[in-house]
Protein backbone atom coordinates (compact mmCIF):
# COMPACT_ATOMS: atom_id res chain seq x y z
CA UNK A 1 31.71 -31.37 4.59
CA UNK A 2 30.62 -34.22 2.22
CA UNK A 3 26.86 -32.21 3.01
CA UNK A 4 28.08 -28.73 2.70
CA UNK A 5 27.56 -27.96 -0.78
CA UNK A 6 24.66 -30.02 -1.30
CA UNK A 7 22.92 -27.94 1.95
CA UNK A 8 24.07 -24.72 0.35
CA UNK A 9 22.49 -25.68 -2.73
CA UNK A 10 19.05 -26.37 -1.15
CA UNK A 11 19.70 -23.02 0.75
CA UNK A 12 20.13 -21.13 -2.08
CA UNK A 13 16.51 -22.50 -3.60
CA UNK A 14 15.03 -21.71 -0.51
CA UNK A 15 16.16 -18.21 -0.16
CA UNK A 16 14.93 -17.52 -3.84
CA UNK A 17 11.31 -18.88 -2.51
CA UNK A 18 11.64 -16.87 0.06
CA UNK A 19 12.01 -14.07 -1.54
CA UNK A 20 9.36 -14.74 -4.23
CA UNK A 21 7.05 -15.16 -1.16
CA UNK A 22 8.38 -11.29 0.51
CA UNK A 23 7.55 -9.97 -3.29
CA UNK A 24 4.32 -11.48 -3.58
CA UNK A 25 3.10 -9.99 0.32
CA UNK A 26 5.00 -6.48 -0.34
CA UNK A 27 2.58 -6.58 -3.87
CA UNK A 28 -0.58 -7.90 -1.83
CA UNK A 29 0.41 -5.25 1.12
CA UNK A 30 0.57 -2.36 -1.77
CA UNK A 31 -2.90 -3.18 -3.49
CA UNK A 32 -4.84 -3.59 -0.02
CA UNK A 33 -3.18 -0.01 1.61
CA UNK A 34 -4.10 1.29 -2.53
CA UNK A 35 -7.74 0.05 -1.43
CA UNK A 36 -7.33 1.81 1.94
CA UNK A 37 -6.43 5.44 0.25
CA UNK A 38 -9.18 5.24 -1.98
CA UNK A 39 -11.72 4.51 0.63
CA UNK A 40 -9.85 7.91 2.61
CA UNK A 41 -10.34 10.04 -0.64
CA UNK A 42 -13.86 9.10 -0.51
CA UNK A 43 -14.35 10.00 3.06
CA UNK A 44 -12.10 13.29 2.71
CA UNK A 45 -15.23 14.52 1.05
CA UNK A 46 -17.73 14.17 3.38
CA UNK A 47 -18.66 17.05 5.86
CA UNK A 48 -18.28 14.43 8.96
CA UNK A 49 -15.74 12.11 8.20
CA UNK A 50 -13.26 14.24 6.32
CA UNK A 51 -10.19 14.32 9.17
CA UNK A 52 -10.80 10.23 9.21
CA UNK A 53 -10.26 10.27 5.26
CA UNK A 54 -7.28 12.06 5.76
CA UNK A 55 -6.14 9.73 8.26
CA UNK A 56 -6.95 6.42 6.15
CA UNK A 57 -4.82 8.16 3.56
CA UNK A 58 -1.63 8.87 5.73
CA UNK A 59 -1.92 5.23 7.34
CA UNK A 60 -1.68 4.27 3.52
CA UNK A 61 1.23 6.09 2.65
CA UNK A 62 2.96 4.97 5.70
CA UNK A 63 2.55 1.40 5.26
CA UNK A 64 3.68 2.26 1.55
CA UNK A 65 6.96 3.37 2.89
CA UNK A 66 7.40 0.41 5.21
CA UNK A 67 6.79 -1.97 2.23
CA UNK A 68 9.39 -0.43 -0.02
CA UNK A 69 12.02 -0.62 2.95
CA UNK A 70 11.16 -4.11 2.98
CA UNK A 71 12.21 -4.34 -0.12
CA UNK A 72 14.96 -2.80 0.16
CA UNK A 73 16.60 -5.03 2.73
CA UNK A 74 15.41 -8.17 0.17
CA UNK A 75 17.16 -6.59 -2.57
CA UNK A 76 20.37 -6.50 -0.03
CA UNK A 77 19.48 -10.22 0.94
CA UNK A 78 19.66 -11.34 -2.51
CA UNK A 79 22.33 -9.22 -3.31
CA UNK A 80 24.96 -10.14 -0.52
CA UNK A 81 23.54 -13.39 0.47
CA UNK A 82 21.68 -15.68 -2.07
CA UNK A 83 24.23 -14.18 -5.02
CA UNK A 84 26.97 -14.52 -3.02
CA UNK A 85 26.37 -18.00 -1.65
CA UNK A 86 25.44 -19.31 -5.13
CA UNK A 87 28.59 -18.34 -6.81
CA UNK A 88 31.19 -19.45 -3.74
CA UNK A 89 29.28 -22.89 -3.93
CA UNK A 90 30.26 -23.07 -7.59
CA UNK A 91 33.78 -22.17 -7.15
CA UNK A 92 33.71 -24.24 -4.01
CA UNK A 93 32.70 -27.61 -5.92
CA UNK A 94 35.91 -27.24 -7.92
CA UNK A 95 38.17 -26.18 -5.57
CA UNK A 96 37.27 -29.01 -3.67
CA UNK A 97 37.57 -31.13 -6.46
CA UNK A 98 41.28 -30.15 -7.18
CA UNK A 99 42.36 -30.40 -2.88
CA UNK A 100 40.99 -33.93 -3.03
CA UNK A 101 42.73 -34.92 -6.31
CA UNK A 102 45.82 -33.06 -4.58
CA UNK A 103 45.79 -34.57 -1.56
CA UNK A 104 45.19 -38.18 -2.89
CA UNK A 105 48.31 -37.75 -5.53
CA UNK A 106 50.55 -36.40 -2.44
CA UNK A 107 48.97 -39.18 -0.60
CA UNK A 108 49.90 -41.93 -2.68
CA UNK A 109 53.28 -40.70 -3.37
CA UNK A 110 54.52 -40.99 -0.03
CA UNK A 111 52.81 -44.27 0.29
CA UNK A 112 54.60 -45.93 -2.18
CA UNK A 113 57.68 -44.28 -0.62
CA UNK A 114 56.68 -45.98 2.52
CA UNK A 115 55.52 -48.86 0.86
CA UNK A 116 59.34 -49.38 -0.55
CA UNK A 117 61.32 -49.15 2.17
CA UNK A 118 59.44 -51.43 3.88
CA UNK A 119 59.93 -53.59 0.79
CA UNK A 120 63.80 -52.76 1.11
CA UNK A 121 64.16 -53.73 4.68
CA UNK A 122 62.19 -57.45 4.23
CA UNK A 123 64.35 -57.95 1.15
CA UNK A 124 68.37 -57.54 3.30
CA UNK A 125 66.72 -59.20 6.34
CA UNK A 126 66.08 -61.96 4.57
CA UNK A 127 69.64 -61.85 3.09
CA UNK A 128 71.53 -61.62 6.39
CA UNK A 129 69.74 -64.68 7.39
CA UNK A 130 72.58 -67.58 8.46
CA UNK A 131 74.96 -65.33 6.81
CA UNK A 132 77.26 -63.15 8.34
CA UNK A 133 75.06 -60.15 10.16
CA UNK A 134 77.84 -57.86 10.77
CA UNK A 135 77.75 -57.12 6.70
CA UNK A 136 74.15 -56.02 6.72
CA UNK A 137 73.76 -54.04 10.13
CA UNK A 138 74.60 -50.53 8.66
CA UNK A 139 72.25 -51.04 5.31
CA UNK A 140 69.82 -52.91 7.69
CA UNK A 141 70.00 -49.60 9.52
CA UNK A 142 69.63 -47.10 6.93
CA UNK A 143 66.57 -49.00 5.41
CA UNK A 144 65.10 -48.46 9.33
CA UNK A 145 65.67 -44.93 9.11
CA UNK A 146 64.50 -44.25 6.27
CA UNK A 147 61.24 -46.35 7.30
CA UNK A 148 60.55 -44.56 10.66
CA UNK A 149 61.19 -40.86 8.29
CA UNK A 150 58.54 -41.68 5.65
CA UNK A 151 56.29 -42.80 8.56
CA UNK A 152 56.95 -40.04 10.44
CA UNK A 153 56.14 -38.09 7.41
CA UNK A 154 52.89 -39.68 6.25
CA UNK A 155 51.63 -39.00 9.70
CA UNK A 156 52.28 -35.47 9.06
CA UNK A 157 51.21 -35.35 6.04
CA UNK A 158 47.66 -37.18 7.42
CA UNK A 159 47.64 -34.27 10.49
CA UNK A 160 48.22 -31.45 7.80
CA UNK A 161 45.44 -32.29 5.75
CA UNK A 162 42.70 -32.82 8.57
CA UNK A 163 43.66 -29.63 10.07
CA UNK A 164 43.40 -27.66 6.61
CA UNK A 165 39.94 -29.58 6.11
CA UNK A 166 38.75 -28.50 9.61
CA UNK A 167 39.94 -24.94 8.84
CA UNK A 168 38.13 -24.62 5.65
CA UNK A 169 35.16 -26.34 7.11
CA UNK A 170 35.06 -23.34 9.87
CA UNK A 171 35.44 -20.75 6.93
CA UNK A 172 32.32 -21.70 4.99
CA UNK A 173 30.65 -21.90 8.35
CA UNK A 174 31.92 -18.46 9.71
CA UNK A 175 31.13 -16.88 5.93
CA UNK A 176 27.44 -18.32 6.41
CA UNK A 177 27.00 -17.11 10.00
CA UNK A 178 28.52 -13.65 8.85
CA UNK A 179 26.63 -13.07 6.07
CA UNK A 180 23.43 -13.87 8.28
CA UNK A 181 24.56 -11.57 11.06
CA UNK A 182 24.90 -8.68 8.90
CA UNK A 183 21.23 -9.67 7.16
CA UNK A 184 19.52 -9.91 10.98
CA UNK A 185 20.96 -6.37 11.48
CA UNK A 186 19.72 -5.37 8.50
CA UNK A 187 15.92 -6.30 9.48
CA UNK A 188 16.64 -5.08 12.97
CA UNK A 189 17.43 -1.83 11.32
CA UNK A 190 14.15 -2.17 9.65
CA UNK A 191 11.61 -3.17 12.04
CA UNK A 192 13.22 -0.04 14.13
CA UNK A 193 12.46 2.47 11.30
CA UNK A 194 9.23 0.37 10.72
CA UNK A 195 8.77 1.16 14.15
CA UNK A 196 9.68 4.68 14.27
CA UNK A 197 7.11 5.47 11.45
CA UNK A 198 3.72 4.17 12.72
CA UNK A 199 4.79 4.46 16.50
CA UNK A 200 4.80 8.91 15.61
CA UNK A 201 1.80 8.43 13.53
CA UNK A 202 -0.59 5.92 15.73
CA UNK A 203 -1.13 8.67 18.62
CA UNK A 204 -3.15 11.38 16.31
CA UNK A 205 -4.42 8.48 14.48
CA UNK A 206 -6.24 6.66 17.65
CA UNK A 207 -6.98 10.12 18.38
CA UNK A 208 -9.39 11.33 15.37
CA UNK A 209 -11.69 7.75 15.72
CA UNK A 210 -11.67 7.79 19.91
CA UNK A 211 -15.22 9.14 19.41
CA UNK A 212 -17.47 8.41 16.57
CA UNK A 213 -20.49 10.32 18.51
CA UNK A 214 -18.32 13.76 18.07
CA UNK A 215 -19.68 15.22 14.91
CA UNK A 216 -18.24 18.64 13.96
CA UNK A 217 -19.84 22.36 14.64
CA UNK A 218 -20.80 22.90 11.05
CA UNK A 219 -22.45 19.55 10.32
CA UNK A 220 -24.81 19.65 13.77
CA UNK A 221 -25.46 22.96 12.40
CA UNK A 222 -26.26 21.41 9.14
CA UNK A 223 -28.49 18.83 10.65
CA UNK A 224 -30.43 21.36 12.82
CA UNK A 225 -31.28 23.53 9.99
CA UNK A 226 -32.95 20.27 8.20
CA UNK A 227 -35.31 20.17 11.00
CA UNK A 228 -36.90 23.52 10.25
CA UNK A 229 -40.01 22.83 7.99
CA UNK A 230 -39.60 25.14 4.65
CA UNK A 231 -43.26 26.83 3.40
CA UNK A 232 -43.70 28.55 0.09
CA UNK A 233 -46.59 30.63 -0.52
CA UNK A 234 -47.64 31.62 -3.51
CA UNK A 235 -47.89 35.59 -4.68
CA UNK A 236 -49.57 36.92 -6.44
CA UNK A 237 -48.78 39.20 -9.29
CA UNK A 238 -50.26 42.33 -10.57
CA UNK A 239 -52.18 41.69 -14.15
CA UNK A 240 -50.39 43.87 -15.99
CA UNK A 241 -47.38 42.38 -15.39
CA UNK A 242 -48.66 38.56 -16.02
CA UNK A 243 -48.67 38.63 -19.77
CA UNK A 244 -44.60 39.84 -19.61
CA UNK A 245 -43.61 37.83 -16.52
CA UNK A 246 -45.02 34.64 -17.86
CA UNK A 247 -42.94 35.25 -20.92
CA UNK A 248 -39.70 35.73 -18.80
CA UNK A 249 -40.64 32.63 -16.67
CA UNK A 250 -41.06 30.54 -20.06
CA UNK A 251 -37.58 31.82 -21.07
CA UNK A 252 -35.96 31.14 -17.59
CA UNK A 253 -37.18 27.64 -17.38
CA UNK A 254 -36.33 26.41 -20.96
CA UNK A 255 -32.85 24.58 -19.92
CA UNK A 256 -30.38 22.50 -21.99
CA UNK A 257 -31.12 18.64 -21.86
CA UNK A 258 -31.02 16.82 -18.49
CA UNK A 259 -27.45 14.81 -18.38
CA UNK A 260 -28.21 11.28 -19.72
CA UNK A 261 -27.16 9.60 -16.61
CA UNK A 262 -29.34 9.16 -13.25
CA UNK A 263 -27.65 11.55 -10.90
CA UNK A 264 -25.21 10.59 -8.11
CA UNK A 265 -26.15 10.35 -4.38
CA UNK A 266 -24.03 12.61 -2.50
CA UNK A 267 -22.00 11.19 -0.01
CA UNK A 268 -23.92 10.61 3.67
CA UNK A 269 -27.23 11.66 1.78
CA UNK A 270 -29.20 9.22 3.71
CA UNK A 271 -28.03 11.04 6.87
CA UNK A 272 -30.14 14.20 5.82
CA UNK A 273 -33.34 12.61 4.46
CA UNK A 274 -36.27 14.43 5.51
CA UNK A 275 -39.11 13.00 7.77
CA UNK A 276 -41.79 13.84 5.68
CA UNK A 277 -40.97 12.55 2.17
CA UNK A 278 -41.61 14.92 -1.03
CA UNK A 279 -41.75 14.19 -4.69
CA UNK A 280 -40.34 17.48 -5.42
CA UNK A 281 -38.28 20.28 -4.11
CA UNK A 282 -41.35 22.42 -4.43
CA UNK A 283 -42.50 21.63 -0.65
CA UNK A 284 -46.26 22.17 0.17
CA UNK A 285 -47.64 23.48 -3.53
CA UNK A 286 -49.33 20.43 -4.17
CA UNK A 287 -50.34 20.07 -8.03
CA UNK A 288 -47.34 22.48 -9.69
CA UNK A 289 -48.98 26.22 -8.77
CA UNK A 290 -46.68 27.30 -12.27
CA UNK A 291 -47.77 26.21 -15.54
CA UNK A 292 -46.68 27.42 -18.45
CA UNK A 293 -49.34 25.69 -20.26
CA UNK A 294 -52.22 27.09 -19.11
CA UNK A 295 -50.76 30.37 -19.51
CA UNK A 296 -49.61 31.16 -15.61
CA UNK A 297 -52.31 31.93 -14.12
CA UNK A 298 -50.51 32.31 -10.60
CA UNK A 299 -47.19 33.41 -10.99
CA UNK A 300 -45.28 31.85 -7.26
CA UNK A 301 -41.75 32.47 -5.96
CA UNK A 302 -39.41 30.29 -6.93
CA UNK A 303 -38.42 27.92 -4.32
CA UNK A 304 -34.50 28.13 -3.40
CA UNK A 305 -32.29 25.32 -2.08
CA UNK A 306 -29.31 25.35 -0.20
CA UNK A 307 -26.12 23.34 -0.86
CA UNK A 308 -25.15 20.89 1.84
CA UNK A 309 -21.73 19.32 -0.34
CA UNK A 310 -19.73 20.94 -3.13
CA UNK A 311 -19.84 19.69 -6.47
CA UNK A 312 -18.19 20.53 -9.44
CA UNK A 313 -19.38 20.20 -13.19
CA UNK A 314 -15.93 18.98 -14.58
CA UNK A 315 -15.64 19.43 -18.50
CA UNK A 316 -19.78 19.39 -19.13
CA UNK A 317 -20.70 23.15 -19.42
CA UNK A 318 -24.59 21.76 -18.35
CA UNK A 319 -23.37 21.33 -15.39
CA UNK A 320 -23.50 23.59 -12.35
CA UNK A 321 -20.50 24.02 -9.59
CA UNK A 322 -21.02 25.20 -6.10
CA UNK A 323 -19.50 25.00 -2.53
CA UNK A 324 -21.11 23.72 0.58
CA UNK A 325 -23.67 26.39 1.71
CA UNK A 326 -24.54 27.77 -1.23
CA UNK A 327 -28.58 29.47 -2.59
CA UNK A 328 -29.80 28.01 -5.55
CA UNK A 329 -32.61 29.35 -7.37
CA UNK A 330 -34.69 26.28 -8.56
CA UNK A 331 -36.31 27.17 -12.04
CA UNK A 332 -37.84 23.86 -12.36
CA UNK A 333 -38.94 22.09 -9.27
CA UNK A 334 -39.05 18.53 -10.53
CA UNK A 335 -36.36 16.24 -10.49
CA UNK A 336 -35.51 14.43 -13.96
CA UNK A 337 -33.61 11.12 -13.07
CA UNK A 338 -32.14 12.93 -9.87
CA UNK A 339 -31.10 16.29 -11.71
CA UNK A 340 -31.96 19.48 -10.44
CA UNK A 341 -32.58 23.02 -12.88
CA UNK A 342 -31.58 26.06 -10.94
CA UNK A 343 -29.90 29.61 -10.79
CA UNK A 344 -26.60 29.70 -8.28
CA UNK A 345 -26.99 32.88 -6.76
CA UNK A 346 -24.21 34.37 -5.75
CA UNK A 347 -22.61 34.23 -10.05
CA UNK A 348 -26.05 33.63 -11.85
CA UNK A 349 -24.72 30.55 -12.96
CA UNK A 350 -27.10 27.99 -14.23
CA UNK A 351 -27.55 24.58 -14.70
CA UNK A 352 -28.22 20.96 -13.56
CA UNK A 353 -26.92 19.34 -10.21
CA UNK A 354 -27.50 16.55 -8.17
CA UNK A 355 -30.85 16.69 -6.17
CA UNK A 356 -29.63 15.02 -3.37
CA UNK A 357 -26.65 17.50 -2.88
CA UNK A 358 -29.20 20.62 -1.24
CA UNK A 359 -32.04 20.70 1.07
CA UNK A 360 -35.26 23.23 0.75
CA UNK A 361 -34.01 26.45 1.90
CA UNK A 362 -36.39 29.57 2.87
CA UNK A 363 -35.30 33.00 4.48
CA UNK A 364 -35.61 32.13 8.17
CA UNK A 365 -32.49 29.93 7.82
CA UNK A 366 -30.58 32.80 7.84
CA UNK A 367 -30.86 32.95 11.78
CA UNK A 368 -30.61 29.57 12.32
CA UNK A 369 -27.39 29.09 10.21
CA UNK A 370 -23.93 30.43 10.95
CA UNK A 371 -22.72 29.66 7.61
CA UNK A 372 -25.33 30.73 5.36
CA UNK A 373 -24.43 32.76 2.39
CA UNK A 374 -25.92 36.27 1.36
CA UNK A 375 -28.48 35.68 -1.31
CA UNK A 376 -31.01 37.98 -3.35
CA UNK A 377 -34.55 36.85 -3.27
CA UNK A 378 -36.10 35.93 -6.93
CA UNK A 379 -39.45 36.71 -7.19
């Protein structure tokens, strides 16, 4: 017992550093599964790896919830543990203090009882020496009796107080063991739930990345349409109309300032580069067929995109907002750092978008795409 306190001490350091430690991983955990959502929002996004972004983001949450019933039970462990043990070892250390101080005065009391008598009994043997004995028998035995009681009592006395120690030795070690018992259910509890959680989850998880080769209808659809080679021809236009349809071409293609910064690359936009690289969305016309400058000459039909990812123009009214498989009407070909000028058909909509968020689009897509919208040619 002499270690007791002293080892509850240390245990009671420990079990603060071992909490500290729990904290500091149930933090770490929380940042990395953070990390783990964020890359799932990104791939929630994309055309071919949206169901895996949604799955990224549901292992995230569900590691979120095992990390705060971690905590939890640590909160309990401090609570009803490493509290609990650090105040009973301070009211132990004086309790203690006062038995020992008790016992020793109790101790020494009937030792100098003891002490006395046998004192008492040396003192009238000596006495009844070459005297005559019959005088000092009875007081000779009296002082006996009395001797053999306060022994038998400080024997007593000595058995009481080792049994008490013993017994309050086995209490601190049965509160110890107790408290631990209930703590190991506790984290039984929780690797069960822990369990419970993931275990219902994992199946449909496993299931969505079992084949990364399996790339949805739409997208193979997507892909297949790249393939077809687009060709704009120019037409022409009658001469009366050249003077007045050079004038509304002028107006159409006037647009507000390109946005300062270099355009975004769509998500999985090197999936869909072309074979046959182009400088402009303007396909096969060579030297730019429209030119304002030399007062349109050849007046050619606008070349037309279509949308292979949504976008969406926020707060900047420059901006324009579509949905996958949309018709844009481009009313200037050329990129400017990565921006695009064009008409959304289906609302009449204008303004600039990302370049690499469409692919050259011309009328024979329509029977080679399931999901292509209804447009209105622009001539």
């Amino acid at each position: 017992m002499e270690q007791f306190n002293p080892g509850l001490r240390n245990l009671v350091n420990l079990g603060k550093s071992y909490e500290k430690s729990v904290a500091a991983m149930s933090l770490a955990g929380k940042v990395y599964f953070d990390a783990v959502s964020k890359i799932g929002e990104n791939a929630a996004v994309s055309p071919v790896s949206r169901e895996l972004g949604v799955v990224l983001m549901e292992i995230s949450e569900v590691h979120r919830k095992v990390h705060l019933e971690l905590e939890e039970n640590f909160k309990r462990f401090h609570s009803e543990i490493i509290a609990e043990l650090e105040r009973k070892t301070d009211m132990d250390v004086k309790y203690m203090t006062a038995t020992f101080k008790r016992y020793q005065t109790e101790h020494k009391i009937k030792q100098d009882s003891l002490e006395r008598s046998q004192s008492d009994l040396k003192k009238l043997r000596r006495k009844s020496q070459g005297k005559n004995t019959n005088k000092y028998e009875n007081k000779e035995s009296e002082c006996l009796e009395t001797l053999r009681s306060g022994q038998m009592d400080m024997q007593k006395f000595i058995a009481d107080g080792c049994k008490e120690a013993l017994l309050e030795e086995k209490r601190r070690f049965c509160f110890l063991v107790d408290k631990h018992c209930t703590f190991s259910y506790q984290i039984a509890a929780f690797h069960d739930k822990a369990r419970d959680m993931l275990f219902g989850k994992l199946p449909t998880w496993q299931d969505k990345c079992g084949d990364a080769t399996n790339v949805p209808e739409s997208v193979m659809s997507m892909i297949e349409g790249l393939r077809t080679p687009v060709s704009i021809t120019p037409q022409a236009s009658p001469v009366s109309q050249r003077n007045s349809r050079s004038n509304s071409i002028f107006r159409d293609t006037v647009p507000p300032p390109a946005p300062a910064l270099k355009a975004q690359t769509s998500p999985l936009a090197s999936m869909f580069t072309q074979d046959t690289p182009t400088t402009n969305l303007s396909g096969g016309l060579g030297p730019r067929s429209v030119s304002v400058a030399t007062g349109l000459n050849n007046i050619v039909k606008r070349p037309r995109v279509r949308t292979i990812f949504p976008h969406t123009s926020g707060t900047n009214a420059t901006l324009l907002s579509f949905d996958e498989g949309d018709i844009i009407t481009l009313l200037i070909p050329d990129e400017r750092d990565g921006w695009l000028y064009g008409e959304l058909e289906k609302t009449r909509q204008r303004g600039w978008f990302p370049s690499s968020y469409c692919r050259a689009y011309s009328d024979r897509h329509k029977h080679t795409h399931t999901h292509t919208h209804t447009h209105t040619q622009v001539s």
